[in-house]
N, C-alpha and C. Protein backbone atom coordinates (compact mmCIF):
# COMPACT_ATOMS: atom_id res chain seq x y z
N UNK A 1 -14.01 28.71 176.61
CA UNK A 1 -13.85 29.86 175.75
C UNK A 1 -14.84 29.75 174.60
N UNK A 2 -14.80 31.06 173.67
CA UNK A 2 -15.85 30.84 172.98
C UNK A 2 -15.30 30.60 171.46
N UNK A 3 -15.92 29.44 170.63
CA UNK A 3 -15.86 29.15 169.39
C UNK A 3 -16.22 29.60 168.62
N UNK A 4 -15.95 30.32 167.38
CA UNK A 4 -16.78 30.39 166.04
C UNK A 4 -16.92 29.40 164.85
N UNK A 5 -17.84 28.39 164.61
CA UNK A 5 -17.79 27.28 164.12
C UNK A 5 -18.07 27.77 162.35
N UNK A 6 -17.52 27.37 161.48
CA UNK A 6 -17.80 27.51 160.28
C UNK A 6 -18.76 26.73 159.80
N UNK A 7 -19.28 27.71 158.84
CA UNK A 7 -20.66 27.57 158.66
C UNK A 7 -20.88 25.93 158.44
N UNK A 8 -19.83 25.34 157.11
CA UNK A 8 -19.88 24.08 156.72
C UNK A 8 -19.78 23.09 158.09
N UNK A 9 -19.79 23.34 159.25
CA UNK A 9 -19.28 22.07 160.19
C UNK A 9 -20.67 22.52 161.16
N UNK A 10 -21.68 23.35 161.40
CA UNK A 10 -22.67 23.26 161.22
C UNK A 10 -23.76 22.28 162.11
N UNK A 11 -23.99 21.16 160.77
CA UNK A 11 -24.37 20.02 161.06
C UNK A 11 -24.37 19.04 161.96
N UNK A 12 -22.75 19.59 162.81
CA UNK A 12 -22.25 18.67 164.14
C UNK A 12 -22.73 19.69 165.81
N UNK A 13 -22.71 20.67 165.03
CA UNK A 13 -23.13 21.87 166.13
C UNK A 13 -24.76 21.57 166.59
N UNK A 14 -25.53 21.39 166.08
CA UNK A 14 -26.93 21.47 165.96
C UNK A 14 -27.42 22.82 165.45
N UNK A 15 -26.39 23.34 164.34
CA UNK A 15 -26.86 24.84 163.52
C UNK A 15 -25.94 25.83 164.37
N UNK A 16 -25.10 25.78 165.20
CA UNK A 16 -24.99 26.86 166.08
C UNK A 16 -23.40 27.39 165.91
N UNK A 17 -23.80 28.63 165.43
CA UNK A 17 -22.23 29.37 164.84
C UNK A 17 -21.12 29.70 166.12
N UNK A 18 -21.80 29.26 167.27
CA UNK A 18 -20.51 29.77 168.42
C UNK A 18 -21.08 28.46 169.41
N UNK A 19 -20.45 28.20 170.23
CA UNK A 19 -20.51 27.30 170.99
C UNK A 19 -19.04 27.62 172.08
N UNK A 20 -18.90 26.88 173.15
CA UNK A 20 -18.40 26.91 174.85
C UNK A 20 -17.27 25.55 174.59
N UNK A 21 -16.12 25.79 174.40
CA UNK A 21 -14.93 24.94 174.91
C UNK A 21 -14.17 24.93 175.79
N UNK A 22 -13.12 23.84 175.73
CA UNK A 22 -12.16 23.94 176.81
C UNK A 22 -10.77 23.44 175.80
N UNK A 23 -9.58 24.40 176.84
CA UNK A 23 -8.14 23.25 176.25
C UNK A 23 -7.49 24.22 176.53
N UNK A 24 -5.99 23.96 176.95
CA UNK A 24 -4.79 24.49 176.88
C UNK A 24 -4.24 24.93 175.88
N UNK A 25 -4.57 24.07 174.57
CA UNK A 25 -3.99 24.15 173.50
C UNK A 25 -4.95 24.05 172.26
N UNK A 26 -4.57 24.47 171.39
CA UNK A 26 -5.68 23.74 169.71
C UNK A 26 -5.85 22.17 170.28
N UNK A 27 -5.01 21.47 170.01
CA UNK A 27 -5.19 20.26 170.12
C UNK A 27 -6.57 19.91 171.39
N UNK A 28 -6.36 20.26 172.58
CA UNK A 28 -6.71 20.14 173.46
C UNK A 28 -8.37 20.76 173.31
N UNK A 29 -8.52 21.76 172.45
CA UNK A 29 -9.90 22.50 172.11
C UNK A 29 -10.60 21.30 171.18
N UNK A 30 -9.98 20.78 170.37
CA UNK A 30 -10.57 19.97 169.33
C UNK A 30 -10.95 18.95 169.93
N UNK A 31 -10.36 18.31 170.86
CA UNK A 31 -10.49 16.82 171.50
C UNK A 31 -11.87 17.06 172.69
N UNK A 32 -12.19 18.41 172.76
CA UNK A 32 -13.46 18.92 173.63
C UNK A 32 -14.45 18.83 172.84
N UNK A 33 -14.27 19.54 171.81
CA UNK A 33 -14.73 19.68 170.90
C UNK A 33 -15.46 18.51 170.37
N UNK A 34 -14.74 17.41 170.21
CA UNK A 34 -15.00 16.23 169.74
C UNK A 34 -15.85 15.20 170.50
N UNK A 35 -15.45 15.65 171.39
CA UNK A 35 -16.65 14.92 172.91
C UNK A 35 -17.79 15.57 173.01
N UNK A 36 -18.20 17.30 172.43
CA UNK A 36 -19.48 17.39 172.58
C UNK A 36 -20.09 17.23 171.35
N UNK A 37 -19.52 16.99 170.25
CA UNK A 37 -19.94 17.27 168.68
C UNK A 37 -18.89 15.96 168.26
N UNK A 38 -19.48 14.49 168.10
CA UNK A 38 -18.52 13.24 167.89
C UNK A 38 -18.64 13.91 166.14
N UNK A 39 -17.63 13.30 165.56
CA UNK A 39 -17.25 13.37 164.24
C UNK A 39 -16.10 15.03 163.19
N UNK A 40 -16.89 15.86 164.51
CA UNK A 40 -16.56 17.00 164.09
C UNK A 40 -14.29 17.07 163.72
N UNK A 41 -13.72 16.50 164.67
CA UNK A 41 -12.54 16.72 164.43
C UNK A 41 -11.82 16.00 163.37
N UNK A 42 -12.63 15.00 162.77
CA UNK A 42 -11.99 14.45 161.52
C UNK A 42 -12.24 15.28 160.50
N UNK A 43 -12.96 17.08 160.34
CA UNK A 43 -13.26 17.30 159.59
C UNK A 43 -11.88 18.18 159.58
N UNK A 44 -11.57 18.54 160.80
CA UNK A 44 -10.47 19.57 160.89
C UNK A 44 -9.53 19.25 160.59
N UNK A 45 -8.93 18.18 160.93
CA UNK A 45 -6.99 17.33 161.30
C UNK A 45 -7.46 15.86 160.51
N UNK A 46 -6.80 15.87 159.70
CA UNK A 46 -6.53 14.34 159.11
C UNK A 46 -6.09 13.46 159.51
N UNK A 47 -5.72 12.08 158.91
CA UNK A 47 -5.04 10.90 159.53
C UNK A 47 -3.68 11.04 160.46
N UNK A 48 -3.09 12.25 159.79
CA UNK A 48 -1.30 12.44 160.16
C UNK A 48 -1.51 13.21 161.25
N UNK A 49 -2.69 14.03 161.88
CA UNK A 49 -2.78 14.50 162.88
C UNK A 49 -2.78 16.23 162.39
N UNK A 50 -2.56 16.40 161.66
CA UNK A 50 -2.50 17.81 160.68
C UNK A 50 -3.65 18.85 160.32
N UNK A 51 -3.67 19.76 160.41
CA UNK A 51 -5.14 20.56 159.77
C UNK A 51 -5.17 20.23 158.75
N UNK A 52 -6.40 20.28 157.95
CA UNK A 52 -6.64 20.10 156.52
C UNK A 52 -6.71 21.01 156.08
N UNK A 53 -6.01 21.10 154.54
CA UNK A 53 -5.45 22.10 154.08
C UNK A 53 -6.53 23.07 154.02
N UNK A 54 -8.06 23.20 154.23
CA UNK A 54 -8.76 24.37 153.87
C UNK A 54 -9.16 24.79 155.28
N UNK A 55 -8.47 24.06 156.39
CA UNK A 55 -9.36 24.97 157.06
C UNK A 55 -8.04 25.89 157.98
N UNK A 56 -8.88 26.81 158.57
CA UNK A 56 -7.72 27.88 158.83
C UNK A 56 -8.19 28.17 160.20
N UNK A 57 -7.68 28.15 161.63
CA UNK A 57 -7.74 28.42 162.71
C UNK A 57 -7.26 29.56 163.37
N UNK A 58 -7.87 30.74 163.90
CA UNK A 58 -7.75 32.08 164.65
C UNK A 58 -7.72 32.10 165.48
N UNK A 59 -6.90 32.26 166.34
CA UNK A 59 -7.00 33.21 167.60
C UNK A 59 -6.96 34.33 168.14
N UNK A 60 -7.66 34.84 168.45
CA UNK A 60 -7.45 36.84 168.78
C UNK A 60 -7.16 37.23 166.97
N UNK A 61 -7.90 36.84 166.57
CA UNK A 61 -6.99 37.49 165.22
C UNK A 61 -6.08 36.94 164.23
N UNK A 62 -5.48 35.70 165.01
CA UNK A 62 -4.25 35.72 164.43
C UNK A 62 -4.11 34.23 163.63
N UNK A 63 -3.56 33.89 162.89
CA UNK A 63 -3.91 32.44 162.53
C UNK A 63 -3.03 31.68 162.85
N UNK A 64 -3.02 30.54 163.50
CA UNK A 64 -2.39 29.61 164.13
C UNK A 64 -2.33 28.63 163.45
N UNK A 65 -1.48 27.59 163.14
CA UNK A 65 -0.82 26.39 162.14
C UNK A 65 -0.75 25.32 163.02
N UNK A 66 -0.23 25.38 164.02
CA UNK A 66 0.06 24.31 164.97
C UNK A 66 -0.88 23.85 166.24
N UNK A 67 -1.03 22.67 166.43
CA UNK A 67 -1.91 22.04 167.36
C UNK A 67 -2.12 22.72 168.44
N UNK A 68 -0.06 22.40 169.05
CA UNK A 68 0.11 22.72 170.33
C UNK A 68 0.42 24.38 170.56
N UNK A 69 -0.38 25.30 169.98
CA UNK A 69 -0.30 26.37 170.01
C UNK A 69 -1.26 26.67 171.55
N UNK A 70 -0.38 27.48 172.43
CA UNK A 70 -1.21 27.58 173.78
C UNK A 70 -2.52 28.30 173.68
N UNK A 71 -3.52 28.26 174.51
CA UNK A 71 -4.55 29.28 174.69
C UNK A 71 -4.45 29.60 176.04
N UNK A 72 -5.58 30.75 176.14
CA UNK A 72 -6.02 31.45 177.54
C UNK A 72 -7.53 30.83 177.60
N UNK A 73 -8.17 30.96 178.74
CA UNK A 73 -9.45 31.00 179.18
C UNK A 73 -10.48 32.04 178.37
N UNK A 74 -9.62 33.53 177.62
CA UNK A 74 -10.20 34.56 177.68
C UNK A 74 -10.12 34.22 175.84
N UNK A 75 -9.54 33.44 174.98
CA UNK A 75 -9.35 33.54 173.84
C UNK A 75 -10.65 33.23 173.28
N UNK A 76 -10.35 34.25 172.00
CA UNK A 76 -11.66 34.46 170.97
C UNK A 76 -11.07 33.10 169.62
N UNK A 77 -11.66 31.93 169.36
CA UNK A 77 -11.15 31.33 168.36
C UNK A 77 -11.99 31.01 167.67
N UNK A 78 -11.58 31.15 166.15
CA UNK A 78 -12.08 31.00 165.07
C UNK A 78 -12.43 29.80 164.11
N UNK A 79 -13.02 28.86 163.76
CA UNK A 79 -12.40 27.55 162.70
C UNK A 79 -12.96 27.95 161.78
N UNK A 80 -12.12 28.10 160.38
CA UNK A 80 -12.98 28.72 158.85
C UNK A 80 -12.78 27.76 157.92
N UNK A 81 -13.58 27.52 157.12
CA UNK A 81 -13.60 26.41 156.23
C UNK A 81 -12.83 27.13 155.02
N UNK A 82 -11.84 27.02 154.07
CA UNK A 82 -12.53 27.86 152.92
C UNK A 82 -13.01 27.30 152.07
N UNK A 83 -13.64 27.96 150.67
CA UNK A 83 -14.85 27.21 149.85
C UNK A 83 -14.54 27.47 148.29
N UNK A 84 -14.37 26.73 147.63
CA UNK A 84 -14.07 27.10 146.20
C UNK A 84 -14.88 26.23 145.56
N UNK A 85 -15.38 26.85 144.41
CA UNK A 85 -15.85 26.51 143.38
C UNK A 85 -15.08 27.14 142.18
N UNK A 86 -15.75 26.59 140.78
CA UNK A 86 -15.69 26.69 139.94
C UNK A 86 -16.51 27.60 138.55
């Protein structure tokens, strides 16, 4: 399925804002994820196994909280960093 990588994670992509996964689940997308782009999933899920609090995950639209949230073959997913300053 197809990814939209936030801008900040980038660097693990080789620049490239969409990229080709696989998984049943979030969890299962990230751990693909992580095999074609090493480092990238410690940016997402922390030690406890958890998203980090800024980043925010879409599917079709919709924002998803949980790992084991299912996917389709056909799903549009999102990973967004957010960014604050001062």
């Amino acid at each position: 399925m197809q990814v939209r990588i936030a801008t900040p994670l980038f660097s693990y992509t080789g620049q490239r804002e969409y990229v080709e996964a696989r998984g049943a689940s979030i969890a299962e997308l990230l751990d693909d994820l992580e095999r074609q782009f090493p480092g990238m999933r410690f940016r997402i899920v922390d030690e406890q196994g958890k998203l980090r609090p800024y980043i925010r995950i879409f599917v079709n639209r919709t924002q998803l909280m949980r790992l084991d949230a299912p996917l389709q073959e056909t799903d549009e997913v999102h990973i967004l960093q957010a960014l604050a300053g001062g």
